[in-house]
C-alpha atoms as a PDB file:
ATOM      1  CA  UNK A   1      16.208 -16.055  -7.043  1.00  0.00           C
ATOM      2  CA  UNK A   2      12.910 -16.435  -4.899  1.00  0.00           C
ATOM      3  CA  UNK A   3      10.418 -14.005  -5.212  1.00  0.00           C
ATOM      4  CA  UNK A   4       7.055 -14.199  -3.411  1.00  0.00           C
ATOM      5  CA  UNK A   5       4.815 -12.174  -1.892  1.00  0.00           C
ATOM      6  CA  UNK A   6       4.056 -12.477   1.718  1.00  0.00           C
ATOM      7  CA  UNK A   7       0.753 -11.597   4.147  1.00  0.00           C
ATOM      8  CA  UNK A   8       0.822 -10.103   7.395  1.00  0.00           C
ATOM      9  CA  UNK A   9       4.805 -11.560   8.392  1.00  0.00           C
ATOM     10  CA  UNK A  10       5.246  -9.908  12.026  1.00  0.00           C
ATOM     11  CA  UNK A  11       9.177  -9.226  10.416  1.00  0.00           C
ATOM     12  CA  UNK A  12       7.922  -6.870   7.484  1.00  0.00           C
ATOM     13  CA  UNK A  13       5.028  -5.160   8.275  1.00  0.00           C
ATOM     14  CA  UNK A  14       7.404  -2.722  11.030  1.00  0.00           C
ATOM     15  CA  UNK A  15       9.500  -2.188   8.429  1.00  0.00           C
ATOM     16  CA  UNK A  16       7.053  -0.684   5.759  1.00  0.00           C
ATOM     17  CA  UNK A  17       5.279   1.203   8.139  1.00  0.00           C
ATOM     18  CA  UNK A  18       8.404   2.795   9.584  1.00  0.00           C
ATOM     19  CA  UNK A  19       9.930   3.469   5.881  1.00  0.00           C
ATOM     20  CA  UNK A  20       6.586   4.932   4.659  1.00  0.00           C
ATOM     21  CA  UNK A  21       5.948   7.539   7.835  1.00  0.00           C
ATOM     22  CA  UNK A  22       3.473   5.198   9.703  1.00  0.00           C
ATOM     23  CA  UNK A  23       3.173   3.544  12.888  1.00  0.00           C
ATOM     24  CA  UNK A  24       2.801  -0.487  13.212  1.00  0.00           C
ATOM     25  CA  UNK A  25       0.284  -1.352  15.338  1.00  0.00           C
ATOM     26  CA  UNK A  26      -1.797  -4.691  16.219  1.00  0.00           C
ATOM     27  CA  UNK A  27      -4.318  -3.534  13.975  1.00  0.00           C
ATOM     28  CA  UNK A  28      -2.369  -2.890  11.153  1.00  0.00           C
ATOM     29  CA  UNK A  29      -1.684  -5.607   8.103  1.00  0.00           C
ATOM     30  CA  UNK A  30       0.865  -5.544   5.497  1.00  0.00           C
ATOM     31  CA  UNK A  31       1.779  -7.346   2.804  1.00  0.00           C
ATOM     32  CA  UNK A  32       4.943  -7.164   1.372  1.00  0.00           C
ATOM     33  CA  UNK A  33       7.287  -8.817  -1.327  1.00  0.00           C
ATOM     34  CA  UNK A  34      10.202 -10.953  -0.400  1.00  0.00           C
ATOM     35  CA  UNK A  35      13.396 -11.520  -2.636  1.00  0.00           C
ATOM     36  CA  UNK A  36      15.398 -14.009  -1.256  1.00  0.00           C
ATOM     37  CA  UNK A  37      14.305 -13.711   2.406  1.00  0.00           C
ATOM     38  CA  UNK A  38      14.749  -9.629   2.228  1.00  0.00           C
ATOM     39  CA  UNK A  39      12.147  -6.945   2.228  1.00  0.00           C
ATOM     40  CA  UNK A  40      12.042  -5.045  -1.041  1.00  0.00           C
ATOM     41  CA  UNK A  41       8.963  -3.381  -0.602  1.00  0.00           C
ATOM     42  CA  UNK A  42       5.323  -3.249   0.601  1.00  0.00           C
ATOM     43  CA  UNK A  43       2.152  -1.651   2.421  1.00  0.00           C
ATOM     44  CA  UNK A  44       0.800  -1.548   5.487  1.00  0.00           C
ATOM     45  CA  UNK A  45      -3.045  -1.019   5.605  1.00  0.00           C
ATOM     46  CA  UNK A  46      -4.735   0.741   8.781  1.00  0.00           C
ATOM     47  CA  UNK A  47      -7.850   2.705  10.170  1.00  0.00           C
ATOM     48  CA  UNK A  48     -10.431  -0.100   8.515  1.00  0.00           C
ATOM     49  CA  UNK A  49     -13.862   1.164   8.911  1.00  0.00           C
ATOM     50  CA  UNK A  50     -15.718  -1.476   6.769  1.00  0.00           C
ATOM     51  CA  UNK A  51     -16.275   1.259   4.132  1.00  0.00           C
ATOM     52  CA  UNK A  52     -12.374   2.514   3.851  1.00  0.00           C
ATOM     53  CA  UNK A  53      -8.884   1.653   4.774  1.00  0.00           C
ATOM     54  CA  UNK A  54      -5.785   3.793   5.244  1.00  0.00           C
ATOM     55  CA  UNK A  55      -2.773   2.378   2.669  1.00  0.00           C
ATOM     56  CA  UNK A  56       0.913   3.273   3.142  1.00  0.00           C
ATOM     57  CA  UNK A  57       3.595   1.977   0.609  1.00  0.00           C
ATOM     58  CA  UNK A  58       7.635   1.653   0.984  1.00  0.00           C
ATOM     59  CA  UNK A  59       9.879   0.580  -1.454  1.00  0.00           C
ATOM     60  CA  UNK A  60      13.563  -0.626  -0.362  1.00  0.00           C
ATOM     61  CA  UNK A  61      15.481  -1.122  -3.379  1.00  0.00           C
ATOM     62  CA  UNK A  62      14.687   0.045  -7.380  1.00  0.00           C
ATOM     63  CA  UNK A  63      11.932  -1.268  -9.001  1.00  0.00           C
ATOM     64  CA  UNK A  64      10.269  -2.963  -6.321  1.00  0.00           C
ATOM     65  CA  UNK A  65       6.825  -2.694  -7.161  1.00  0.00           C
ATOM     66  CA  UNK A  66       5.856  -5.523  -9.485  1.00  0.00           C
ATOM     67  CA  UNK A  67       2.365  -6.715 -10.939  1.00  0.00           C
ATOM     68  CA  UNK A  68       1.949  -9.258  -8.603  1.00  0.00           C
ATOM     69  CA  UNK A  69       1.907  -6.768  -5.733  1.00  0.00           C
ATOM     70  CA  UNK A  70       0.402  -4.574  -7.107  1.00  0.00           C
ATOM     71  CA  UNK A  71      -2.637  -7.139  -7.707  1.00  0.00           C
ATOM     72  CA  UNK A  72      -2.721  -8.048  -3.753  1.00  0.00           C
ATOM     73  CA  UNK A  73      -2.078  -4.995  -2.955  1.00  0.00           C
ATOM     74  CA  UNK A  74      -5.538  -3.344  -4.625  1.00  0.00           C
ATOM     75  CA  UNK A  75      -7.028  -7.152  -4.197  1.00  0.00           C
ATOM     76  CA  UNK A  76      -6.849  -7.087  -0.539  1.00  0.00           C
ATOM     77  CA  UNK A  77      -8.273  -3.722   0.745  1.00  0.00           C
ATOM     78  CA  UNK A  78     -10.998  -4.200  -2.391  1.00  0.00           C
ATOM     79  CA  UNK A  79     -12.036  -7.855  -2.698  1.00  0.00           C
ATOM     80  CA  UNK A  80     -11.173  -9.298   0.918  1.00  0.00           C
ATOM     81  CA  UNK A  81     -12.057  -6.442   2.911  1.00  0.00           C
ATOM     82  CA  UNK A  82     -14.545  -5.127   0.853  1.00  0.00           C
ATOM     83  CA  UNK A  83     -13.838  -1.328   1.030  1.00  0.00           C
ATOM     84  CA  UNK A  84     -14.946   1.347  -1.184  1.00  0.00           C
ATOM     85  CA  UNK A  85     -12.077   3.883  -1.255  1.00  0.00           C
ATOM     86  CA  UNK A  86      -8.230   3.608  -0.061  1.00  0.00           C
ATOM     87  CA  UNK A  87      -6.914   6.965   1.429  1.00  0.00           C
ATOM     88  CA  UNK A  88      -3.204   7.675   2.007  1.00  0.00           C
ATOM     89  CA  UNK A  89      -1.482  10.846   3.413  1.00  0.00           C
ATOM     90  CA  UNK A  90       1.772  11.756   1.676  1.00  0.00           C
ATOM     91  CA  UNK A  91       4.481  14.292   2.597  1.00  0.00           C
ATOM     92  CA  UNK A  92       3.562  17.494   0.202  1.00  0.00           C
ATOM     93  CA  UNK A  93       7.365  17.501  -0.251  1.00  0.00           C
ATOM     94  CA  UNK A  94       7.780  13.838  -1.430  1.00  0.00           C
ATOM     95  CA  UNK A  95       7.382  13.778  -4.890  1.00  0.00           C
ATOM     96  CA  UNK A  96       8.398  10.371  -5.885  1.00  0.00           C
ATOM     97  CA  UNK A  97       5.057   9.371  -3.940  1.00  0.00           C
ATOM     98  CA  UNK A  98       2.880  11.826  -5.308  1.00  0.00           C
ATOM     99  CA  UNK A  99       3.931  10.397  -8.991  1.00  0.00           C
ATOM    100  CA  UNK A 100       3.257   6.994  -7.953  1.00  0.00           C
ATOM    101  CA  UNK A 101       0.222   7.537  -6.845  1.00  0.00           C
ATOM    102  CA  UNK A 102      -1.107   9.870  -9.476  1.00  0.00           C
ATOM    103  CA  UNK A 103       0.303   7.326 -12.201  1.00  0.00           C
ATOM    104  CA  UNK A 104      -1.874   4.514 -10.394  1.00  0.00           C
ATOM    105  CA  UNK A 105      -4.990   6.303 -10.263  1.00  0.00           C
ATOM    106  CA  UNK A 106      -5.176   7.882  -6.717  1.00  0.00           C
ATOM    107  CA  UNK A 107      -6.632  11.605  -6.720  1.00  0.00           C
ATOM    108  CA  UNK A 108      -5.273  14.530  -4.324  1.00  0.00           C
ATOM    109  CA  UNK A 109      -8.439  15.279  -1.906  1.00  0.00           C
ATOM    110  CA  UNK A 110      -7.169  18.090   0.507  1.00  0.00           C
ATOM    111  CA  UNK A 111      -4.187  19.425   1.491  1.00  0.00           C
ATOM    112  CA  UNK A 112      -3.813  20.178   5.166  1.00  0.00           C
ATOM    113  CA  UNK A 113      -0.726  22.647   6.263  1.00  0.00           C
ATOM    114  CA  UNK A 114       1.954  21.809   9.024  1.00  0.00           C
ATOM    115  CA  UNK A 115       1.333  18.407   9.381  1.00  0.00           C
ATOM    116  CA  UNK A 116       4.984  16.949   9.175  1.00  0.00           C
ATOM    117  CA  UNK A 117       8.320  18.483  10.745  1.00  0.00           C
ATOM    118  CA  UNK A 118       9.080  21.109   9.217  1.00  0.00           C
ATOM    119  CA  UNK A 119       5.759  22.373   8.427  1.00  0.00           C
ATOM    120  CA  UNK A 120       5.459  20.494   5.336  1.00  0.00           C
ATOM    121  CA  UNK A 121       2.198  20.034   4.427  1.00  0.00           C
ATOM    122  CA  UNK A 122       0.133  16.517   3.719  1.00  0.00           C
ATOM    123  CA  UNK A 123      -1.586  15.746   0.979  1.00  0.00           C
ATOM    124  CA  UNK A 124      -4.517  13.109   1.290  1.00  0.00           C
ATOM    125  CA  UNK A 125      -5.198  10.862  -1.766  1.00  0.00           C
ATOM    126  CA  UNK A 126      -7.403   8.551  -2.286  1.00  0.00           C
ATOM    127  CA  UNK A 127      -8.283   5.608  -4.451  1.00  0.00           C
ATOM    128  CA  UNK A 128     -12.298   4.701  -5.399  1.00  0.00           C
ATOM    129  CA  UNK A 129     -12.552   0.685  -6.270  1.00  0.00           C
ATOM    130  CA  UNK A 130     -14.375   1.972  -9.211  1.00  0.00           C
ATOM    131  CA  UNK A 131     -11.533   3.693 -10.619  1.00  0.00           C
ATOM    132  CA  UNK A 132      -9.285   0.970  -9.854  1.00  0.00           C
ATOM    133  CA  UNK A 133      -7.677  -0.610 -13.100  1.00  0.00           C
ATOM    134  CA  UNK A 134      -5.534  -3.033 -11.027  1.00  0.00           C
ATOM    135  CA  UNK A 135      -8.232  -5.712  -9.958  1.00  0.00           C
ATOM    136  CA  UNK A 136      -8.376  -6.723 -13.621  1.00  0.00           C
ATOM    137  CA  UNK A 137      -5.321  -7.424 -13.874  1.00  0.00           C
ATOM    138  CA  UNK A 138      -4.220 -11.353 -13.803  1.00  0.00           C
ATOM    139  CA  UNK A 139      -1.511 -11.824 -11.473  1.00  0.00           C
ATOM    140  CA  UNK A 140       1.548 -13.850 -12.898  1.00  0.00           C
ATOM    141  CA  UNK A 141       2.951 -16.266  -9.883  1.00  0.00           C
ATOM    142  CA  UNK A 142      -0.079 -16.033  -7.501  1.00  0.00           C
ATOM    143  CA  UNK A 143      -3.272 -18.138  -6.860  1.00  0.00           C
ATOM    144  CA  UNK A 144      -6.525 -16.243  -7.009  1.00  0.00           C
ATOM    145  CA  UNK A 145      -7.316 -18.142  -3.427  1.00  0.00           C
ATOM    146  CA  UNK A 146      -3.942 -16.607  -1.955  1.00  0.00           C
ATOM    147  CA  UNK A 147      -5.428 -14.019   0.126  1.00  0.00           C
ATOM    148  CA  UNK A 148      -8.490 -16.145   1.229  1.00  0.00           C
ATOM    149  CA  UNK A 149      -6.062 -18.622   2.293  1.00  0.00           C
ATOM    150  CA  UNK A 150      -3.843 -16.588   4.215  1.00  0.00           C
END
């Protein structure tokens, strides 16, 4: 079985930012992880303004999130880009995501009513690089040049 994860591959990055609420757009990059030649999961990163960066995750089968992404995933926005803080904007009413992201670190900053259908409210989270546990991590399968080389 291959496994490998993948930068900015015009055939994912639609596909995570359609599963995770977003919109792909020629700004936007994604990385995602590959099994095989088939998407199981990702994020798509958007609005970069040198001192943040927007971050939207979608998973497509069970445990889809492995250390490896989540390295480049927090290694990218971080190290490469150099950002301070990663926000994200999650459905009040999807609480697999709010559990991920509270398990990984990410803090609730407002809650804003009506923004999906349905009047469901969004919650923004974000991520400071300070409190960010997964850039110490060592990645199992990829180079520490991956994203540099990409």
């Amino acid at each position: 079985m291959s496994d490998e994860i993948v930068l900015n591959d015009p055939r994912y990055g639609p596909a995570i930012a359609n599963a995770a609420g977003a919109e792909w757009g020629e700004k936007s990059t994604c990385i995602a992880r590959v099994r095989d030649g088939w998407i199981v999961g990702g994020a798509v990163y958007q609005a970069f303004t040198h001192e943040s960066i927007g971050m939207h995750v979608a998973g497509f089968e069970p445990r889809w999130l492995n250390r490896d992404l989540m390295w480049v995933g927090y290694h990218y926005p971080f190290v490469q880009l150099g950002v301070q803080r990663l926000f994200s904007q999650v459905p009040e009413d999807n609480l697999a995501s709010q559990r991920l992201l509270l398990h990984a670190g990410w803090e609730p900053v407002v809650r804003v009513e009506g923004v999906y259908k349905g009047g469901v409210a969004c919650l923004l989270m974000k991520m400071e690089r300070a409190a960010c546990r997964f850039l110490d991590w060592k990645p199992r399968t990829i180079k520490a040049n991956f994203l540099e080389a990409a």
